[in-house]
PDB file of N, CA and C in Angstrom:
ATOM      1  N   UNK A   1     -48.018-113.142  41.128  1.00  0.00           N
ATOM      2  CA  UNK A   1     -48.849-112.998  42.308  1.00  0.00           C
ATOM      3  C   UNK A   1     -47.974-113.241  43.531  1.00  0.00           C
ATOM      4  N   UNK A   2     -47.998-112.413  44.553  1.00  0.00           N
ATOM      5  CA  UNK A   2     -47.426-112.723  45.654  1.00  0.00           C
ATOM      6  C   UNK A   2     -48.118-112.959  46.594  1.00  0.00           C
ATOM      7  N   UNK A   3     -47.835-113.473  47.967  1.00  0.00           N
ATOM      8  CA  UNK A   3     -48.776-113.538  49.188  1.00  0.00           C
ATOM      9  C   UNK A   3     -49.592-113.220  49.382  1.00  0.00           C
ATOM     10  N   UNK A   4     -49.934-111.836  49.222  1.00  0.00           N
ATOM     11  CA  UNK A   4     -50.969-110.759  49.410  1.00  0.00           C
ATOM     12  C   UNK A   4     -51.721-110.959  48.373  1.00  0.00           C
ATOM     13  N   UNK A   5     -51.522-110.924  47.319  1.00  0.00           N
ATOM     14  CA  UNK A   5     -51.910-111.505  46.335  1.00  0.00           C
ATOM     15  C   UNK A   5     -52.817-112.891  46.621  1.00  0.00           C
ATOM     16  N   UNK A   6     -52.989-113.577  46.726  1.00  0.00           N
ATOM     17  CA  UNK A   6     -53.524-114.804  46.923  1.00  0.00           C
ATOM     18  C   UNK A   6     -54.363-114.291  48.034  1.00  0.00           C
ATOM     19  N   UNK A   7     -53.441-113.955  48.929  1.00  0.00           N
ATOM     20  CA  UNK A   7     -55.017-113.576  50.204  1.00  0.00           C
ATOM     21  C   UNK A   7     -55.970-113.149  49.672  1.00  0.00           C
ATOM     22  N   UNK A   8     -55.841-112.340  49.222  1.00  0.00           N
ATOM     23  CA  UNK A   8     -56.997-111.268  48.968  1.00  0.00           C
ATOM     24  C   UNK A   8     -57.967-112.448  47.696  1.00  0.00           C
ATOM     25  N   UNK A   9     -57.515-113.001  46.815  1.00  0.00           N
ATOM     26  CA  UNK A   9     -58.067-113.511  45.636  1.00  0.00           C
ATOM     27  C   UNK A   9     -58.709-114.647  46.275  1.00  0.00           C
ATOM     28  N   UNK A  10     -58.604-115.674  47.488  1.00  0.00           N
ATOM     29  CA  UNK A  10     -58.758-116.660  48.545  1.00  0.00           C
ATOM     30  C   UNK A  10     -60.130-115.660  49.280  1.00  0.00           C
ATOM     31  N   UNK A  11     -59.773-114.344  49.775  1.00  0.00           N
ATOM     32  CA  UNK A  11     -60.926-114.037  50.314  1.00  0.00           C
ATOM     33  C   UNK A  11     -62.343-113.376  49.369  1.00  0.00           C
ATOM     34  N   UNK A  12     -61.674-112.851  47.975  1.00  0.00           N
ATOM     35  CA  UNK A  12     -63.061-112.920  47.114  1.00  0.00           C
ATOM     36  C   UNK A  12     -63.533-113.792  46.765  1.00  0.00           C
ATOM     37  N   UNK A  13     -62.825-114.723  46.449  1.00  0.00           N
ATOM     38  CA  UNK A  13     -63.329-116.248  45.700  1.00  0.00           C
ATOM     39  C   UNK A  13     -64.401-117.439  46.901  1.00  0.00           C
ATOM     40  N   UNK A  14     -63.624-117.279  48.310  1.00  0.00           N
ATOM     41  CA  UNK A  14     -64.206-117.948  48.871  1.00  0.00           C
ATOM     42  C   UNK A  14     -65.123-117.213  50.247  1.00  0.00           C
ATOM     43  N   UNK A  15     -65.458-116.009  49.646  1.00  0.00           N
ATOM     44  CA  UNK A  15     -66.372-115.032  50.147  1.00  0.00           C
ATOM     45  C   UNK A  15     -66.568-114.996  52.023  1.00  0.00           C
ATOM     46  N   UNK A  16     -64.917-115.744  52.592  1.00  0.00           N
ATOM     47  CA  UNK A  16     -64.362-114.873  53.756  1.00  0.00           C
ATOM     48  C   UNK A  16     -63.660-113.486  54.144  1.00  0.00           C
ATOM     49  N   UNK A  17     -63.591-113.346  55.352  1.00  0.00           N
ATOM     50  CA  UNK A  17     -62.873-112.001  55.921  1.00  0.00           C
ATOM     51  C   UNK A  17     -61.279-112.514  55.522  1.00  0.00           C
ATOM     52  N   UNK A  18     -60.808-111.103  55.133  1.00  0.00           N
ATOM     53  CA  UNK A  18     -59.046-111.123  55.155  1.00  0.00           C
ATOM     54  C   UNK A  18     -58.528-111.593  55.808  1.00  0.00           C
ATOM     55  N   UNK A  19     -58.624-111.742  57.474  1.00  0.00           N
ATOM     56  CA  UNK A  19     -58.184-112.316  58.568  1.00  0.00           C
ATOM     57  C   UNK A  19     -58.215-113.607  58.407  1.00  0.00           C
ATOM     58  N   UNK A  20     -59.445-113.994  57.972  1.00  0.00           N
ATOM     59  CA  UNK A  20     -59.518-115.890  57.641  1.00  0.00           C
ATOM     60  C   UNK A  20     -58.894-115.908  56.462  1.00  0.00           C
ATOM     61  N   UNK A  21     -58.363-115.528  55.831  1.00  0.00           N
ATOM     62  CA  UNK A  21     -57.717-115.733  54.062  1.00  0.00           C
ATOM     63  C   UNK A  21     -56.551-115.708  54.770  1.00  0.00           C
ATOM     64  N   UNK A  22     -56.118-114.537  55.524  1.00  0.00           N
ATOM     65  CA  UNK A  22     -54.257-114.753  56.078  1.00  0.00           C
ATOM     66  C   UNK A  22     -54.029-115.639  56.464  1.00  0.00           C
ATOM     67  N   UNK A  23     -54.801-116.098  57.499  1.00  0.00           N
ATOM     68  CA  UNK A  23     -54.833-116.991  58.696  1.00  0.00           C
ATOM     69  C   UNK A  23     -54.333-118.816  57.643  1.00  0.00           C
ATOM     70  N   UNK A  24     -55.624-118.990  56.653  1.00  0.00           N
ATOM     71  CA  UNK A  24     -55.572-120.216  56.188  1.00  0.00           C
ATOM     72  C   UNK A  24     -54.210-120.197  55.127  1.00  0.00           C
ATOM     73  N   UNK A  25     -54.058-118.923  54.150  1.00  0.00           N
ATOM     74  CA  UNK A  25     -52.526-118.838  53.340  1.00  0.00           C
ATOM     75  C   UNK A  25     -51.650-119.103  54.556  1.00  0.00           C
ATOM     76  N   UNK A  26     -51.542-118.835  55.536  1.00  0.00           N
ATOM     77  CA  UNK A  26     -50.087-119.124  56.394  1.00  0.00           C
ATOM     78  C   UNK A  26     -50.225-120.009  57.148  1.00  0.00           C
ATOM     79  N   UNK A  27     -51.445-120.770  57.321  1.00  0.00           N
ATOM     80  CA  UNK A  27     -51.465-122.112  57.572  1.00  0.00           C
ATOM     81  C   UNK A  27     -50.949-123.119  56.700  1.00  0.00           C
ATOM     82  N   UNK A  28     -51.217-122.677  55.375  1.00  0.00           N
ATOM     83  CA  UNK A  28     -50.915-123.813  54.254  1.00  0.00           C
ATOM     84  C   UNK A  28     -49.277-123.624  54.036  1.00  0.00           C
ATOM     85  N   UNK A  29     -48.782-122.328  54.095  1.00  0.00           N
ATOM     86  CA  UNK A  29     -47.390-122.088  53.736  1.00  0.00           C
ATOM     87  C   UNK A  29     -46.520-122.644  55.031  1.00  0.00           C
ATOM     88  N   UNK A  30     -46.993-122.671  55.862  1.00  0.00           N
ATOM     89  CA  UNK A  30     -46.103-123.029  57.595  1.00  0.00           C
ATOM     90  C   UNK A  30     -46.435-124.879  57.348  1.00  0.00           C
ATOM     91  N   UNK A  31     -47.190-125.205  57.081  1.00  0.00           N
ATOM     92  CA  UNK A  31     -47.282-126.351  57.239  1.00  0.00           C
ATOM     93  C   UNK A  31     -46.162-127.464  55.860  1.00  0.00           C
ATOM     94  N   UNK A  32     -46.174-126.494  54.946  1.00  0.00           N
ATOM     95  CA  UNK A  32     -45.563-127.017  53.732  1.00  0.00           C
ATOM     96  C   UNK A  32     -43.979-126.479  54.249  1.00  0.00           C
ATOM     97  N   UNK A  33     -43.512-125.806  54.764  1.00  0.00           N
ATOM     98  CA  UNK A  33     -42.460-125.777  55.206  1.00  0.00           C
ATOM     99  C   UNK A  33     -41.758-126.412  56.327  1.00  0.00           C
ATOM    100  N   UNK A  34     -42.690-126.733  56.998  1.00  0.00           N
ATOM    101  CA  UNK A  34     -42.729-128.008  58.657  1.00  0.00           C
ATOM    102  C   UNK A  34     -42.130-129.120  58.005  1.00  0.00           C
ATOM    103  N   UNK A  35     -43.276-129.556  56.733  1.00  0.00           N
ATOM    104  CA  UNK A  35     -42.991-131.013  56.071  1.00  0.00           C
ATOM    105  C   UNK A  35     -41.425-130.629  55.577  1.00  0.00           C
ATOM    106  N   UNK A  36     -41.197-129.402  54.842  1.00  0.00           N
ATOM    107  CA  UNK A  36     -39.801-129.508  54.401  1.00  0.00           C
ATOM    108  C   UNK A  36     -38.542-129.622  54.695  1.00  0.00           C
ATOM    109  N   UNK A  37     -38.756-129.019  56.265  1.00  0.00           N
ATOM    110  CA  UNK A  37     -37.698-128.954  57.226  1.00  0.00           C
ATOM    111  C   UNK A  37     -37.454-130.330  58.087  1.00  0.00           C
ATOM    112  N   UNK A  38     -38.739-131.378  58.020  1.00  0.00           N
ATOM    113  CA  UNK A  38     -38.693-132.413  58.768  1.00  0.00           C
ATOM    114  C   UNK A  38     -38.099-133.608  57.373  1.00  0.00           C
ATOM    115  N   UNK A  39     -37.501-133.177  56.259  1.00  0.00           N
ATOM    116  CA  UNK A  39     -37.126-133.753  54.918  1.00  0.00           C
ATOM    117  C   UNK A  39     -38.365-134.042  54.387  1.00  0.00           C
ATOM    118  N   UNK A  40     -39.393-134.228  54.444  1.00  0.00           N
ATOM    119  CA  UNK A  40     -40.419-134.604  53.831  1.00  0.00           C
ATOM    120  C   UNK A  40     -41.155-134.047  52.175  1.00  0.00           C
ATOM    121  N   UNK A  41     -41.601-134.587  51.781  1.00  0.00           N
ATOM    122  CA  UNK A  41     -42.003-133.788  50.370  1.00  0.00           C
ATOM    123  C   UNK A  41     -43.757-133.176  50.238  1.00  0.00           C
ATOM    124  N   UNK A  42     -43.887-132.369  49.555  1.00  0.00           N
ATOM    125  CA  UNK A  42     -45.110-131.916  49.478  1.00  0.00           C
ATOM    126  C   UNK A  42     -45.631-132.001  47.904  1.00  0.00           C
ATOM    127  N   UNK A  43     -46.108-132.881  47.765  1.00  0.00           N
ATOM    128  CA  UNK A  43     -46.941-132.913  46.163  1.00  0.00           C
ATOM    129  C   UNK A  43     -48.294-132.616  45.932  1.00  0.00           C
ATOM    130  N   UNK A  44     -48.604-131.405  44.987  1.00  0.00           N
ATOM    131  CA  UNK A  44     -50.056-131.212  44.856  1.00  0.00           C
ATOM    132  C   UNK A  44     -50.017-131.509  42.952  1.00  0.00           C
ATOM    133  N   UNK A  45     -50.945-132.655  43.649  1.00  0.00           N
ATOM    134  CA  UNK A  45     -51.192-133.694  42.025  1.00  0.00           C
ATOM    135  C   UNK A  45     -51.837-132.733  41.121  1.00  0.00           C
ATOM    136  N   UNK A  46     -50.675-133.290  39.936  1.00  0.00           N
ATOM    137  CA  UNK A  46     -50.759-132.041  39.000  1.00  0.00           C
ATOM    138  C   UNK A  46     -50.462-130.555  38.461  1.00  0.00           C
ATOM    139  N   UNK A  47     -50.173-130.176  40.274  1.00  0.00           N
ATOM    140  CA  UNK A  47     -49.740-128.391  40.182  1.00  0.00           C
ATOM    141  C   UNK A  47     -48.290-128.806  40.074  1.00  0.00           C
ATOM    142  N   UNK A  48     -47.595-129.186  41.452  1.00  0.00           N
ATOM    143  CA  UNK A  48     -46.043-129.189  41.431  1.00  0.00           C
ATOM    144  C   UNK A  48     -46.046-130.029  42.576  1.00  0.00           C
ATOM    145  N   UNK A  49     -44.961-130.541  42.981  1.00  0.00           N
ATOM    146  CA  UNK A  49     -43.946-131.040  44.341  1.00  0.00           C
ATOM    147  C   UNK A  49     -43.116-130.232  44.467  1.00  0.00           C
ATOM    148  N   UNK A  50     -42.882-130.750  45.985  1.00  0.00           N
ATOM    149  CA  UNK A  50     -41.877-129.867  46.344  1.00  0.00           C
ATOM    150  C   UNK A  50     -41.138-130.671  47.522  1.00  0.00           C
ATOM    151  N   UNK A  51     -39.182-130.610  46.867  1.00  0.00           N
ATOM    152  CA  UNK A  51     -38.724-131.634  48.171  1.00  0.00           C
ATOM    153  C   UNK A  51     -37.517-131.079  48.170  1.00  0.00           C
ATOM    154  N   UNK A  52     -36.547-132.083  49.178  1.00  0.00           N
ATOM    155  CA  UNK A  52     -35.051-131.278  49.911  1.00  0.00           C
ATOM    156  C   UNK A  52     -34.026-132.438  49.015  1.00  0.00           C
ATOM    157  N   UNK A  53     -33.595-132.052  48.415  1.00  0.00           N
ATOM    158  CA  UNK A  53     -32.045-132.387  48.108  1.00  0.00           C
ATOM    159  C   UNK A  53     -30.843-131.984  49.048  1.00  0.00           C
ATOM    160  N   UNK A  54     -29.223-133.216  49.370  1.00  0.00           N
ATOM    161  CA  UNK A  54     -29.308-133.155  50.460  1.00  0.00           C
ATOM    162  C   UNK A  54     -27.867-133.264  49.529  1.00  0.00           C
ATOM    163  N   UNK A  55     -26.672-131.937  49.810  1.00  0.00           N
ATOM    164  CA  UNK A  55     -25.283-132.350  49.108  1.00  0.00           C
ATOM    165  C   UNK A  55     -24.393-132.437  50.221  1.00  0.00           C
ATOM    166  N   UNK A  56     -23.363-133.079  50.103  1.00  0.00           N
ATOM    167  CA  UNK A  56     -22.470-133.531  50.787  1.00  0.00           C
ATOM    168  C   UNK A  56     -21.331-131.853  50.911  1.00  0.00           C
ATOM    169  N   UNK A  57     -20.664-131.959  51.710  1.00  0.00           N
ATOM    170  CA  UNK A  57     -19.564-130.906  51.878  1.00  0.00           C
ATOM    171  C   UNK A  57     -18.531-131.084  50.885  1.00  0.00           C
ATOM    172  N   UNK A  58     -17.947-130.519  50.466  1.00  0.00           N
ATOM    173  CA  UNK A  58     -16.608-130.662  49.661  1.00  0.00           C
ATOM    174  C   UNK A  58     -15.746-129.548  49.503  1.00  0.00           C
ATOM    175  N   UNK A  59     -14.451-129.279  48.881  1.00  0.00           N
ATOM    176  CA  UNK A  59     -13.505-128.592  49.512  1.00  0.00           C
ATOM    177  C   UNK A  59     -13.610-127.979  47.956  1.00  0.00           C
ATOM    178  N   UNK A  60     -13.993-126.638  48.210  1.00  0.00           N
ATOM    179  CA  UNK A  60     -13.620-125.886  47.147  1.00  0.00           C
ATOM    180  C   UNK A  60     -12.638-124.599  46.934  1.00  0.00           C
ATOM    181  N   UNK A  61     -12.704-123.852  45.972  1.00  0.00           N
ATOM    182  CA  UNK A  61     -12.040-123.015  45.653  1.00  0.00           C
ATOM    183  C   UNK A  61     -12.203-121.414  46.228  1.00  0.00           C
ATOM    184  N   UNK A  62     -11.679-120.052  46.395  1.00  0.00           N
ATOM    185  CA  UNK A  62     -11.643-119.164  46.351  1.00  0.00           C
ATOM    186  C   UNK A  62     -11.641-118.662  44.933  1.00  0.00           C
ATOM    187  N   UNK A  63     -12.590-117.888  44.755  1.00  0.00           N
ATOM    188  CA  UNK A  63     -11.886-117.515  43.461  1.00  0.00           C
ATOM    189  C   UNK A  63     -11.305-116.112  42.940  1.00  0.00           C
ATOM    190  N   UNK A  64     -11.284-115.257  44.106  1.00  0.00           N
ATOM    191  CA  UNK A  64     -10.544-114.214  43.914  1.00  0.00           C
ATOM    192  C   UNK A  64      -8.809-115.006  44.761  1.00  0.00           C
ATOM    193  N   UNK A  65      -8.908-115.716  46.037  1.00  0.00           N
ATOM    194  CA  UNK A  65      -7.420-115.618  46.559  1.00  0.00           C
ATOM    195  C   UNK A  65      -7.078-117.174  45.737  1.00  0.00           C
ATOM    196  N   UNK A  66      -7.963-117.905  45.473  1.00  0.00           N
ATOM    197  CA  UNK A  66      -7.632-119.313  45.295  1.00  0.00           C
ATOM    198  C   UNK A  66      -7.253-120.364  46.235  1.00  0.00           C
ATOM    199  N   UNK A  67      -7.384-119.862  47.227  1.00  0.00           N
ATOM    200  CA  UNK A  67      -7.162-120.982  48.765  1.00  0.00           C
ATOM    201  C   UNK A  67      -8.369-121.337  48.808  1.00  0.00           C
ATOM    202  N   UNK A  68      -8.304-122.580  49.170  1.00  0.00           N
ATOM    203  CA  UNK A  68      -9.130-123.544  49.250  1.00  0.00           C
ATOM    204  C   UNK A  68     -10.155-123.202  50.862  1.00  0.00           C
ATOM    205  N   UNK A  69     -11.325-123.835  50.490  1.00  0.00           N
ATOM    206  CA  UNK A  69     -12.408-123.289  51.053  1.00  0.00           C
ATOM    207  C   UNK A  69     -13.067-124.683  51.309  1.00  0.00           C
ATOM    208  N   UNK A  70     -13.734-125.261  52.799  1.00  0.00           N
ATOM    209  CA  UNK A  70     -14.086-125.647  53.347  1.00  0.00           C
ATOM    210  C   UNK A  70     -16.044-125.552  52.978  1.00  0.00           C
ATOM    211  N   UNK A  71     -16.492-126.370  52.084  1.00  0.00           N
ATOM    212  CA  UNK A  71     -18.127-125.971  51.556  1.00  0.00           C
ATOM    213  C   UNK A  71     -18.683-127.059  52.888  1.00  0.00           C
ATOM    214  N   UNK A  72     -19.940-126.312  53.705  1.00  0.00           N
ATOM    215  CA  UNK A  72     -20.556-127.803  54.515  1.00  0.00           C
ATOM    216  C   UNK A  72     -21.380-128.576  54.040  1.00  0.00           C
ATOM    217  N   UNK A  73     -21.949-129.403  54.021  1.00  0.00           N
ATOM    218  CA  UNK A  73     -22.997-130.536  53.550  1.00  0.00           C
ATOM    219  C   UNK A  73     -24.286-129.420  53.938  1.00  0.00           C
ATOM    220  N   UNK A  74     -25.099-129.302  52.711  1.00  0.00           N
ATOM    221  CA  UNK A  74     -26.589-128.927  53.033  1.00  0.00           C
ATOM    222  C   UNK A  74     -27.631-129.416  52.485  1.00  0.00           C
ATOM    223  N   UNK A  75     -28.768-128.880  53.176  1.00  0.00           N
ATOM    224  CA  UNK A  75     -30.003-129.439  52.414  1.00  0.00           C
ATOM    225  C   UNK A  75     -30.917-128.279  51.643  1.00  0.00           C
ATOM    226  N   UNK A  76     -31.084-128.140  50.304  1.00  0.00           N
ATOM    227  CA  UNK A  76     -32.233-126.878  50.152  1.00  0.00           C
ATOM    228  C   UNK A  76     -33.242-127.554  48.878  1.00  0.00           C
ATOM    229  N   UNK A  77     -34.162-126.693  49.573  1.00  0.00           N
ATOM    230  CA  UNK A  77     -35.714-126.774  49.261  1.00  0.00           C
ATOM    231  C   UNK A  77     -35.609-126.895  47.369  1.00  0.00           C
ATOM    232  N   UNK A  78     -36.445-127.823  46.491  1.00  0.00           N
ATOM    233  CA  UNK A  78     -36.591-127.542  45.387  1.00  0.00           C
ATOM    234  C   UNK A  78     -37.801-128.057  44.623  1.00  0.00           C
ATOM    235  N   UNK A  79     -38.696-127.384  43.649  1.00  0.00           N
ATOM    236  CA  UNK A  79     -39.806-127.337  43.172  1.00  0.00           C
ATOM    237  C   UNK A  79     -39.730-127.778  41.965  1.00  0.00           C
ATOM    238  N   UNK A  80     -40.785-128.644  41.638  1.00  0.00           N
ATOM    239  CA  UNK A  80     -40.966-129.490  40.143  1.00  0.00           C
ATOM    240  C   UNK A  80     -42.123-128.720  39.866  1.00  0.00           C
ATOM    241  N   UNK A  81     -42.401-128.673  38.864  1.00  0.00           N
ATOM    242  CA  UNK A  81     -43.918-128.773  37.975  1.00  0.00           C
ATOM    243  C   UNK A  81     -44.111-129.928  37.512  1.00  0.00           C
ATOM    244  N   UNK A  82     -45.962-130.077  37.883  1.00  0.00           N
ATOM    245  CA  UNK A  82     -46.592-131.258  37.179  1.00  0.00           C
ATOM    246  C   UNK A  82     -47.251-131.191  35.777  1.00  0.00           C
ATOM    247  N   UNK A  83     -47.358-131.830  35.271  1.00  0.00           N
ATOM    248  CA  UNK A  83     -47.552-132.001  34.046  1.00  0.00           C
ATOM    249  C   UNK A  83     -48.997-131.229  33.624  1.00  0.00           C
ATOM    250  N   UNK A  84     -49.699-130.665  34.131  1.00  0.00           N
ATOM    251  CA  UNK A  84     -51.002-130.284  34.378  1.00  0.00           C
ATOM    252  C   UNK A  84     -50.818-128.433  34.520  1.00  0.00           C
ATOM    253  N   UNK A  85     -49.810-128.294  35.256  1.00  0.00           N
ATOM    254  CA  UNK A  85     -48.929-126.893  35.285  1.00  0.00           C
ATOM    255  C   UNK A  85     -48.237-126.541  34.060  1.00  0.00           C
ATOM    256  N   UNK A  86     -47.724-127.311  33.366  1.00  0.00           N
ATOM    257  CA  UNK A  86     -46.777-127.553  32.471  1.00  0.00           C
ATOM    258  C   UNK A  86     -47.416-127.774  30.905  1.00  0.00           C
ATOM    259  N   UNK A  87     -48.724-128.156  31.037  1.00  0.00           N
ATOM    260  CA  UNK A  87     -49.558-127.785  29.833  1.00  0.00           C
ATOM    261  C   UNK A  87     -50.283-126.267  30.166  1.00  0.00           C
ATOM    262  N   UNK A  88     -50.752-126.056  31.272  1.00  0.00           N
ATOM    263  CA  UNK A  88     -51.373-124.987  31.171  1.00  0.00           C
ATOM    264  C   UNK A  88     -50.639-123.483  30.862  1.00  0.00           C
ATOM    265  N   UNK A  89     -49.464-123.464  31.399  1.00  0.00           N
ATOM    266  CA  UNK A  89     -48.597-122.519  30.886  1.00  0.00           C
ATOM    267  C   UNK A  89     -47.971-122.634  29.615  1.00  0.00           C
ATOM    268  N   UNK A  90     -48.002-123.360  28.680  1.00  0.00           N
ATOM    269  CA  UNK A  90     -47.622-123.273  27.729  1.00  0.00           C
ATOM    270  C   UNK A  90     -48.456-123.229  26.757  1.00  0.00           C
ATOM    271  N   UNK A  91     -49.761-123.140  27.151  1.00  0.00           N
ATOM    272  CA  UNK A  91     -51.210-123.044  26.071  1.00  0.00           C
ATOM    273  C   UNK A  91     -50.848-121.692  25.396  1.00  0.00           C
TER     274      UNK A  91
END
């Protein structure tokens, strides 16, 4: 399912207009990305979390010339499953 996907299934299920289904999916997706960018974590008990791991820079390799390469310290986004996700997909 993708974006569109969910809108549309958000506006049959909860028997609003498309406009209010976009509106609230990209409320929920902007806001879960606010928390992510401000380091914060997002856990929905039972479905999944979701948080920033944070690596340091270190000096690596080329691997076609082999000169050494300058990596910077970053932070990126990463997703768990909860245990509740994790039985239901495997039924």
């Amino acid at each position: 399912m993708n974006k569109n996907g969910l809108i549309e299934a958000l506006r049959e299920a909860g028997g609003i207009s498309k406009s209010e289904a976009r509106k609230t999916v990209e409320l929920f997706f902007d806001s879960m990305a606010d928390a992510l960018a401000k380091g914060g974590r997002v856990e929905i008990r039972g479905l999944c979390s979701f948080f920033v791991k944070e690596y340091k820079g270190y000096t690596g390799r080329n691997p076609k010339s082999g000169k050494p390469v300058t990596v910077k310290a970053k932070r990126l986004p990463f997703f768990k499953s909860g245990l509740d996700l994790k039985t239901r997909v495997d039924r």
